[in-house]
Protein backbone atom coordinates (compact mmCIF):
# COMPACT_ATOMS: atom_id res chain seq x y z
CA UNK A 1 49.97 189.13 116.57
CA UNK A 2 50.42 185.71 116.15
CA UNK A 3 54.20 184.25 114.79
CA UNK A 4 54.03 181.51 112.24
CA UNK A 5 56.34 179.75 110.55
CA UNK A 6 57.28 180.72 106.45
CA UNK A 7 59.32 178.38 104.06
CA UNK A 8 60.79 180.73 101.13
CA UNK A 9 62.47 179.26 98.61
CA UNK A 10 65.49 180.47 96.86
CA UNK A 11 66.55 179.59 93.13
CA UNK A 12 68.81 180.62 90.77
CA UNK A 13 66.67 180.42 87.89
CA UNK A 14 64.95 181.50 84.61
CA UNK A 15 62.43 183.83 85.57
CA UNK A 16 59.26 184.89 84.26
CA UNK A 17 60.59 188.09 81.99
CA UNK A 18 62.54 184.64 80.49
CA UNK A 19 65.98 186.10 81.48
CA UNK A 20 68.57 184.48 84.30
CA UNK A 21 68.27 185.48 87.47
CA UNK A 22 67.34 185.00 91.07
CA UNK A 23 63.28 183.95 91.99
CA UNK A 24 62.24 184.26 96.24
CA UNK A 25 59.01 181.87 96.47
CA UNK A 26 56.54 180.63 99.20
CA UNK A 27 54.21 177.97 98.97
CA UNK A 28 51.58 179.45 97.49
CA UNK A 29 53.10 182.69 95.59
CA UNK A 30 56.08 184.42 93.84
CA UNK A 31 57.61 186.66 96.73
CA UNK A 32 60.08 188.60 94.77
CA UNK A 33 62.66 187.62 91.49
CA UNK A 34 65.52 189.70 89.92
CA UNK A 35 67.35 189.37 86.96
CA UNK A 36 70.78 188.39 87.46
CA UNK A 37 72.58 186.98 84.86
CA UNK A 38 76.21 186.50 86.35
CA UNK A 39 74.19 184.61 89.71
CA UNK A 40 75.36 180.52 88.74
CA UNK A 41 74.87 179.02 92.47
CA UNK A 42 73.75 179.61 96.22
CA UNK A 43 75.20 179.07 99.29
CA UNK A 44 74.03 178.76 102.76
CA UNK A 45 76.12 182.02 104.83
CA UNK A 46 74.11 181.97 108.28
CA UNK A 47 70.94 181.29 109.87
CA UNK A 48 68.80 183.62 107.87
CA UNK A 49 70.99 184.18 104.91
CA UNK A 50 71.97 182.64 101.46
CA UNK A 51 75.03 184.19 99.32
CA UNK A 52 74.52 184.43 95.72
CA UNK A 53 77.69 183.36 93.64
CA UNK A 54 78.99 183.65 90.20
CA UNK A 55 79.88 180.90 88.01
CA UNK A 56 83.26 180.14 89.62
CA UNK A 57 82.18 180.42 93.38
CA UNK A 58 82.76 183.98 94.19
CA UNK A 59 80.22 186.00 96.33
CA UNK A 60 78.29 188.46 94.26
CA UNK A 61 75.69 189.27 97.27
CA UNK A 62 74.24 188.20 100.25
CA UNK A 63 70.51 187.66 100.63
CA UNK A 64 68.97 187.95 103.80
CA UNK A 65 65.56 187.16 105.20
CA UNK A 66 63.79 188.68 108.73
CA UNK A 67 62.53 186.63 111.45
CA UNK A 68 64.27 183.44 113.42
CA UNK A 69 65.64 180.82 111.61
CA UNK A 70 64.24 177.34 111.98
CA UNK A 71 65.86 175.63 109.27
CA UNK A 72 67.96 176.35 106.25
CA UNK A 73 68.90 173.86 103.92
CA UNK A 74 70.96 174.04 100.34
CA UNK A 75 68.91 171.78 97.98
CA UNK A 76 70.98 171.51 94.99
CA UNK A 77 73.80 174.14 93.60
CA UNK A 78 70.83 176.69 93.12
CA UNK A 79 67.89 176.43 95.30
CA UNK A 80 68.10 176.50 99.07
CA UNK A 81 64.79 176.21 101.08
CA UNK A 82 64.84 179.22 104.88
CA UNK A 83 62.08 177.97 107.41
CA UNK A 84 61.59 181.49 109.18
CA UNK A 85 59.15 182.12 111.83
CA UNK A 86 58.16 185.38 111.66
């Protein structure tokens, strides 16, 4: 099996049920969302992980993502971009 290399992108968002909460993306298609409405912003925690926190910074959970980390980068306050290759 071949590895190749996956940018997911994180957000903190409304999603498509039209309530608050947390959307996982690739390029081409909607890998996952949750609703979440006490999520506010993201933060970079490690290689392959991005902590979702509430509205005045505290860690609600931490979302983490298989493969080998390549790059992670915060965006904005809430979306963060995880280059994986898996």
């Amino acid at each position: 099996m071949t590895e190749r290399e996956v940018c997911i992108t994180v957000r903190v968002t409304t999603i498509r049920d039209g309530t608050q909460g947390i959307s996982l993306s690739a390029p081409d298609k909607v890998l996952g969302e949750w609703q979440d409405s006490g999520a506010f912003m993201l933060r970079i925690a490690g290689e392959n992980s991005i902590s979702v926190c509430g509205a005045e910074g505290q860690h609600r959970y931490l979302l983490s993502l298989p493969g080998t980390c390549i790059k992670s980068e915060l965006l904005s306050a809430t979306e963060a971009l995880v280059i994986i290759r898996i």
